[in-house]
C-alpha atoms as a PDB file:
ATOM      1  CA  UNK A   1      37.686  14.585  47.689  1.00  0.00           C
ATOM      2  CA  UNK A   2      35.901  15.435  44.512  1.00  0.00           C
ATOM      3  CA  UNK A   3      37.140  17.230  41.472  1.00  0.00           C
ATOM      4  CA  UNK A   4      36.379  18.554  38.273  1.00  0.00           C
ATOM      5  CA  UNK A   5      38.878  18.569  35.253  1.00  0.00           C
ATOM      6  CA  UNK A   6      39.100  21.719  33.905  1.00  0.00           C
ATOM      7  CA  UNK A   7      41.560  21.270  31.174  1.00  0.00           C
ATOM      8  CA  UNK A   8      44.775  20.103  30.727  1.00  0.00           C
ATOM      9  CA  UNK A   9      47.847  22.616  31.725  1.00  0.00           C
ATOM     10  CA  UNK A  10      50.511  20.678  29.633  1.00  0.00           C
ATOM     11  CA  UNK A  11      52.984  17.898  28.811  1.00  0.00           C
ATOM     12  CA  UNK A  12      56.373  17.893  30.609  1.00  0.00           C
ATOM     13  CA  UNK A  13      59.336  15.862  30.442  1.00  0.00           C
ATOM     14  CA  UNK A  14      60.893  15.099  34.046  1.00  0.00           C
ATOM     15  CA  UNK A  15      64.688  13.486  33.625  1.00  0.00           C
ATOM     16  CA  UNK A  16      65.722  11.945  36.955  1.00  0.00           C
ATOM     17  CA  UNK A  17      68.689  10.143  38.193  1.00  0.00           C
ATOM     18  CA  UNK A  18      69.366   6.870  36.636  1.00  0.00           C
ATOM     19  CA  UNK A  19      68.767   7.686  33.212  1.00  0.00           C
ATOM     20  CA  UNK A  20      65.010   7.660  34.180  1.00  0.00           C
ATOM     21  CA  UNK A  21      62.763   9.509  31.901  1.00  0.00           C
ATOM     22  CA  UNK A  22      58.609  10.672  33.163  1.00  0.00           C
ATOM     23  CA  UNK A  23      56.380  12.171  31.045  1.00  0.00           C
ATOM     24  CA  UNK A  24      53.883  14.439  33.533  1.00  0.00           C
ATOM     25  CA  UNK A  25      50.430  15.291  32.139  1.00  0.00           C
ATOM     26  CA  UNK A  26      48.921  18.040  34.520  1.00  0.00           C
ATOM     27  CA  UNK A  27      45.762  18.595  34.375  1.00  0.00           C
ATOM     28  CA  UNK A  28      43.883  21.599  36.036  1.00  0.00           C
ATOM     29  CA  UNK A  29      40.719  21.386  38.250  1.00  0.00           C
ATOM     30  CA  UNK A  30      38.523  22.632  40.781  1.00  0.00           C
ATOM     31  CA  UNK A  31      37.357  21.643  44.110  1.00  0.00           C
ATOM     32  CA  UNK A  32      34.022  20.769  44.194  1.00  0.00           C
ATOM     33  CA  UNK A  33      33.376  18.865  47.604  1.00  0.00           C
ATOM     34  CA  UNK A  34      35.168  16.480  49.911  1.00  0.00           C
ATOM     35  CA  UNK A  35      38.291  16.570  51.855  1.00  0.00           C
ATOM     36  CA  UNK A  36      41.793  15.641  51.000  1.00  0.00           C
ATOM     37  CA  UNK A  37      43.417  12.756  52.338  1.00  0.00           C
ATOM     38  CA  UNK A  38      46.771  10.932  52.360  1.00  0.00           C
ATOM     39  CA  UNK A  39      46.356   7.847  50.721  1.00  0.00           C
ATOM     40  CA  UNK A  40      50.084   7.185  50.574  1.00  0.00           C
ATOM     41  CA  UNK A  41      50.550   7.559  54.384  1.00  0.00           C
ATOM     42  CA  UNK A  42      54.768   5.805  53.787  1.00  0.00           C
ATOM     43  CA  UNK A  43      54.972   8.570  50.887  1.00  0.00           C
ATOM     44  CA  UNK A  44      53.591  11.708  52.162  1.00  0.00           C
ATOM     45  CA  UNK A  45      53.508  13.270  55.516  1.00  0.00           C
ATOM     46  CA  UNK A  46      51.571  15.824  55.107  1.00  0.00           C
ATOM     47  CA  UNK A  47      48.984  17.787  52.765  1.00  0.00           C
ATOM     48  CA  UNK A  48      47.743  21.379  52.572  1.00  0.00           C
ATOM     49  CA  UNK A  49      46.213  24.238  49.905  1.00  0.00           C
ATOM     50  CA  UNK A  50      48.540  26.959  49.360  1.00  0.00           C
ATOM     51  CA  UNK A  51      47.769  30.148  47.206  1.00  0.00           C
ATOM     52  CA  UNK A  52      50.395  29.941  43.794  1.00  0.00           C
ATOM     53  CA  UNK A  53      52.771  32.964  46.197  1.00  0.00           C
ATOM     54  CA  UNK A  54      52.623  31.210  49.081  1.00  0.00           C
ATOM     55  CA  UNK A  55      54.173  27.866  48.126  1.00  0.00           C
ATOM     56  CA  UNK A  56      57.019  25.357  50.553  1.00  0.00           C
ATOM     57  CA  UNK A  57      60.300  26.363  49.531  1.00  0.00           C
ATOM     58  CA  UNK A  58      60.223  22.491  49.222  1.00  0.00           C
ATOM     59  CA  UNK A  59      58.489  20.963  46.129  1.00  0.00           C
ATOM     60  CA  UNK A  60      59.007  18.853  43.323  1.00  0.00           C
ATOM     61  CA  UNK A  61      61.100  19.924  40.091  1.00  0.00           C
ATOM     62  CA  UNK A  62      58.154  18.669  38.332  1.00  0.00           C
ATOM     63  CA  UNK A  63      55.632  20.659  40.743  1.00  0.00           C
ATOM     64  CA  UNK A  64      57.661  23.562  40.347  1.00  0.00           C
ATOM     65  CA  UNK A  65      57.574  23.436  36.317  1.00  0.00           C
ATOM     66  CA  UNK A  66      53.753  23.238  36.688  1.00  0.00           C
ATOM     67  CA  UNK A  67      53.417  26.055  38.696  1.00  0.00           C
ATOM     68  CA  UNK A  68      55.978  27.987  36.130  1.00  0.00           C
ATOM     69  CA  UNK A  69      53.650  27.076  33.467  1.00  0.00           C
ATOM     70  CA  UNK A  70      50.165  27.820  35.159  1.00  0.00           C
ATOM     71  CA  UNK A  71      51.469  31.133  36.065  1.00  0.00           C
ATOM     72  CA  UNK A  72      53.082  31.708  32.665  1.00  0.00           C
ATOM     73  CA  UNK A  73      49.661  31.042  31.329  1.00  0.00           C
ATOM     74  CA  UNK A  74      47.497  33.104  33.656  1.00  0.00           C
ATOM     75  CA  UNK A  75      49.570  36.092  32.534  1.00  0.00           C
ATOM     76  CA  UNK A  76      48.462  36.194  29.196  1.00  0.00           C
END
């Protein structure tokens, strides 16, 4: 799949168990040819586009503080 970097959405702290500490960059960008494809087959089951209203109940704390953010950001 091949993307282009848009810009970059933010900086986010992710605490998980264990006293772990992640720093996410997220960066935004747009589709510009290719298909998706697991490359972490023991990782992921599955992949799919959903529109920003239409996401798995299921997602990442981290995903889910991007998407908070993007759509914070699209309201201005």
């Amino acid at each position: 799949m091949h993307i282009e970097l848009t810009y970059t959405l933010g900086t986010f702290d992710h605490f998980l168990p264990h006293r772990e500490h992640w720093v996410s960059v997220t960066y935004c960008a747009k589709h510009v040819g290719g298909e998706p494809q697991i490359m972490e087959p023991k990782k992921c089951t599955g992949i799919g586009w959903f529109a920003l209203g239409e996401l798995p109940n299921r997602i990442t704390e981290i995903s889910r503080k991007n998407v908070e953010e993007l759509m914070r950001q699209q309201a201005r």
